[in-house]
N, C-alpha and C. Protein backbone atom coordinates (compact mmCIF):
# COMPACT_ATOMS: atom_id res chain seq x y z
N UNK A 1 106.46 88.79 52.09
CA UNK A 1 105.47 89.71 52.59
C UNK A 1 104.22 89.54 51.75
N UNK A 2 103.29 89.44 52.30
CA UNK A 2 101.72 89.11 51.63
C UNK A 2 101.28 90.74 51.11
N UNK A 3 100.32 90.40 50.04
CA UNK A 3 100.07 91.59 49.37
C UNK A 3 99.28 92.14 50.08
N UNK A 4 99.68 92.71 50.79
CA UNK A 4 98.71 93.97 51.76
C UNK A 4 98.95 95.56 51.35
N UNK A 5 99.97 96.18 50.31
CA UNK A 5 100.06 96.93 50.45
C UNK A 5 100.53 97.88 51.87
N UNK A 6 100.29 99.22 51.60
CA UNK A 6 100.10 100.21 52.17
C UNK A 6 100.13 99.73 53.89
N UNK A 7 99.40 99.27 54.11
CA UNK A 7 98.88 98.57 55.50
C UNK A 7 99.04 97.08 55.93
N UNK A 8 100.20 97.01 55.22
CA UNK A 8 101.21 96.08 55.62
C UNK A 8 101.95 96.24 56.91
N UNK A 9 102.17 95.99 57.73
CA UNK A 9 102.65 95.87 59.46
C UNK A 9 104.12 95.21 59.32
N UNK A 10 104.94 96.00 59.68
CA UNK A 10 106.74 95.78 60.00
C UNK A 10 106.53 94.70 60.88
N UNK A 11 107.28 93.57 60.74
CA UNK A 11 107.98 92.76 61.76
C UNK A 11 107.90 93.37 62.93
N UNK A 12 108.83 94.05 63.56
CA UNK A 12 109.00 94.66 64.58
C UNK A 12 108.61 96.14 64.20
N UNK A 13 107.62 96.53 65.13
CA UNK A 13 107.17 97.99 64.70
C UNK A 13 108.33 98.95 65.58
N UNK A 14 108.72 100.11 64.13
CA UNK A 14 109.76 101.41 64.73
C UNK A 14 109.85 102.24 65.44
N UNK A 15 110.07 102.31 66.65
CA UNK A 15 109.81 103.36 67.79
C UNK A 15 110.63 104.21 67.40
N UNK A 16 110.29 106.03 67.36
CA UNK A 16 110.29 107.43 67.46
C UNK A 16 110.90 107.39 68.53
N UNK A 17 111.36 109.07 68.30
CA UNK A 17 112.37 109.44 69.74
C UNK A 17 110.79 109.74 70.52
N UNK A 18 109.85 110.14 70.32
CA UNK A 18 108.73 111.12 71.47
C UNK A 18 107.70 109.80 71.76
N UNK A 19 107.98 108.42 71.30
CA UNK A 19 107.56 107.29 72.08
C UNK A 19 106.47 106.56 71.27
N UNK A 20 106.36 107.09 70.33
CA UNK A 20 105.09 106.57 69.36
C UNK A 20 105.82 105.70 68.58
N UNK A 21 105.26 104.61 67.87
CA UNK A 21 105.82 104.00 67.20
C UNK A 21 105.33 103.60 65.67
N UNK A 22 105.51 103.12 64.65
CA UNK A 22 105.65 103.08 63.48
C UNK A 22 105.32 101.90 63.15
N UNK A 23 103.97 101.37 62.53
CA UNK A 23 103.36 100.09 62.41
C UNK A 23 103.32 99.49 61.21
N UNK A 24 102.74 100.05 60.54
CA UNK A 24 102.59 100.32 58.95
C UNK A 24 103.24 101.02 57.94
N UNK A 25 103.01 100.31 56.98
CA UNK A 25 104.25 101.06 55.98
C UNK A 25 103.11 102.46 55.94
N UNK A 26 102.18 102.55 55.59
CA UNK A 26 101.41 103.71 55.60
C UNK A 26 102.07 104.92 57.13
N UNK A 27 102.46 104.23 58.29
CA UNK A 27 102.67 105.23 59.16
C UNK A 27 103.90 105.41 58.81
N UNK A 28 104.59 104.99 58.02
CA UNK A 28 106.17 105.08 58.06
C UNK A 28 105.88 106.20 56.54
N UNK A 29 105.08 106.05 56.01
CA UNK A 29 104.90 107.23 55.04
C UNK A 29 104.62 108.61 55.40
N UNK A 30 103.39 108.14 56.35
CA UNK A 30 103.25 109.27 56.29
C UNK A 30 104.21 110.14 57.36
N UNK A 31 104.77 109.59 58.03
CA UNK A 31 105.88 110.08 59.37
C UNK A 31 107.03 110.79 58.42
N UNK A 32 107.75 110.00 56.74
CA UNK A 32 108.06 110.70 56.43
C UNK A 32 107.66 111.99 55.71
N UNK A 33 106.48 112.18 54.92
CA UNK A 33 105.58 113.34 54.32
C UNK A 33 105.21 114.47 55.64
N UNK A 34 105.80 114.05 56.47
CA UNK A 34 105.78 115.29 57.79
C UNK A 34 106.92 115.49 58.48
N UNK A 35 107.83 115.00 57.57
CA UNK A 35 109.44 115.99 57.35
C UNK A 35 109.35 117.00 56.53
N UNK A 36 110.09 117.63 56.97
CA UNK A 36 110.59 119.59 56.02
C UNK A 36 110.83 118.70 55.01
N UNK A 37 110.60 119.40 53.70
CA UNK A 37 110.79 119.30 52.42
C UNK A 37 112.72 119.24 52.42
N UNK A 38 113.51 120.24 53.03
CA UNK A 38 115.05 119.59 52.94
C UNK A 38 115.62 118.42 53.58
N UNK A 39 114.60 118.18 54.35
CA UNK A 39 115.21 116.09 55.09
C UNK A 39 114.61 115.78 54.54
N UNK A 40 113.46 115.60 53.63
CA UNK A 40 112.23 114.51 53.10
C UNK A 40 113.73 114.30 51.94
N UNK A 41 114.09 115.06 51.55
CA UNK A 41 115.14 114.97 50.50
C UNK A 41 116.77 114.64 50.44
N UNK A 42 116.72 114.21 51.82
CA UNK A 42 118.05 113.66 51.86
C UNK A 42 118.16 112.40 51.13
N UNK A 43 119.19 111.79 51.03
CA UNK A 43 119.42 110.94 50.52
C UNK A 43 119.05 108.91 51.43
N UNK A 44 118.95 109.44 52.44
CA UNK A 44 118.72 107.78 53.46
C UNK A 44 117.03 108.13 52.93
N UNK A 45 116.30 109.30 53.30
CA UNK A 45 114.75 109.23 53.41
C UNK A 45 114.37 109.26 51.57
N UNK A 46 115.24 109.54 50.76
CA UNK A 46 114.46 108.71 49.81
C UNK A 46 114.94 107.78 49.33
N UNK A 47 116.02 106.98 49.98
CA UNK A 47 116.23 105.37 49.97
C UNK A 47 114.99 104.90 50.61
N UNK A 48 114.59 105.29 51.84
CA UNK A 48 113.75 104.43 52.34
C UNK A 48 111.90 104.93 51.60
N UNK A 49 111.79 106.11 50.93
CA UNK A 49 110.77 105.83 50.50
C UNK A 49 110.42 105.11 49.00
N UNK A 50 111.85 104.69 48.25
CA UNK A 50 111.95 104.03 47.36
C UNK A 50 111.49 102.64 47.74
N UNK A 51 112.11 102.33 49.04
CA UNK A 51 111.85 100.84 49.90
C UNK A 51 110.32 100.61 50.14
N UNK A 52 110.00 101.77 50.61
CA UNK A 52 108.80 101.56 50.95
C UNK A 52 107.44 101.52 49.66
N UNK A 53 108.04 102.41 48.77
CA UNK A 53 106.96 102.05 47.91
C UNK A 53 106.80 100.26 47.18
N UNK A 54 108.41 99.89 46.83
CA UNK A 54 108.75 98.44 46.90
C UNK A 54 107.79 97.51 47.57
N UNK A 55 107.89 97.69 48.75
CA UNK A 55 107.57 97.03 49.54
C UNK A 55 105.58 97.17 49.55
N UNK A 56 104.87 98.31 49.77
CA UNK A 56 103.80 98.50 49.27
C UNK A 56 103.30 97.90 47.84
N UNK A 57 104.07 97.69 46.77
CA UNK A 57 103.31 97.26 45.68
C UNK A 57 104.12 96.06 45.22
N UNK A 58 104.32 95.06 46.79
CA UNK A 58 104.80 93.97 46.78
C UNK A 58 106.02 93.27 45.81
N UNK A 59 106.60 94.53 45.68
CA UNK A 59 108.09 94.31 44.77
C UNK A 59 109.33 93.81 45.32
N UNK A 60 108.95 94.10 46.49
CA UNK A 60 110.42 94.25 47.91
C UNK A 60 110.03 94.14 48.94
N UNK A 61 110.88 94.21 49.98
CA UNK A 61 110.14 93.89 50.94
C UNK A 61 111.49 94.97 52.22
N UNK A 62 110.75 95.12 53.16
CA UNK A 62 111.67 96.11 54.05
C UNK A 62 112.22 95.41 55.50
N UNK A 63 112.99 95.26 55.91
CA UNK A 63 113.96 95.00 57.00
C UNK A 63 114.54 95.93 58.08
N UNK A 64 113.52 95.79 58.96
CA UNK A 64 114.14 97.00 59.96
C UNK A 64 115.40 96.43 60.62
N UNK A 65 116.02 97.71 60.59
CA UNK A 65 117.27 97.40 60.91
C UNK A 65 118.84 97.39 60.20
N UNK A 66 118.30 96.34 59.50
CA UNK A 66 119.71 96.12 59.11
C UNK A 66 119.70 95.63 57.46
N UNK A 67 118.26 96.12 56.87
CA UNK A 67 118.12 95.50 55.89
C UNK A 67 118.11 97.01 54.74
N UNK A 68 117.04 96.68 53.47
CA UNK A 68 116.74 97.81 52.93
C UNK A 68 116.41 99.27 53.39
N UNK A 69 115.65 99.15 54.61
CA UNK A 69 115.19 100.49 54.95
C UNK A 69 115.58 100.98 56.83
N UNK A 70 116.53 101.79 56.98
CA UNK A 70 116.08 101.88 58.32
C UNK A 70 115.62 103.30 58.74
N UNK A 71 114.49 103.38 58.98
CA UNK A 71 113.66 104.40 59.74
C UNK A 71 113.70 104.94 61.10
């Protein structure tokens, strides 16, 4: 993954149940920071915002699906 940070673009972007979809690690942030504070804190959503920060400051990198993070 090239150092783009933040606004780095998923392979395959994550479609939502209400049809919008998830492009950027920035939309995948902020989609989670607009969960209730008791799901922001489950345990999968801060696997995946561990992933995602990874992946933002080009440490890691994220795999929809079936990899580090699924959203």
């Amino acid at each position: 993954m090239a150092a783009e940070g933040w606004s780095c673009r998923f392979d395959d972007p994550i479609p939502l149940p209400d049809g919008r979809q998830l492009v950027t690690l920035q939309d995948a942030a902020n989609y989670i920071m607009k969960l209730q504070k008791p799901e922001q804190n489950l345990e999968q959503w801060q696997t995946a915002i561990g992933c995602l920060i990874g992946a933002a400051e080009d440490r890691d990198f994220v795999m929809h699906a079936s990899g580090c993070c699924v959203l």
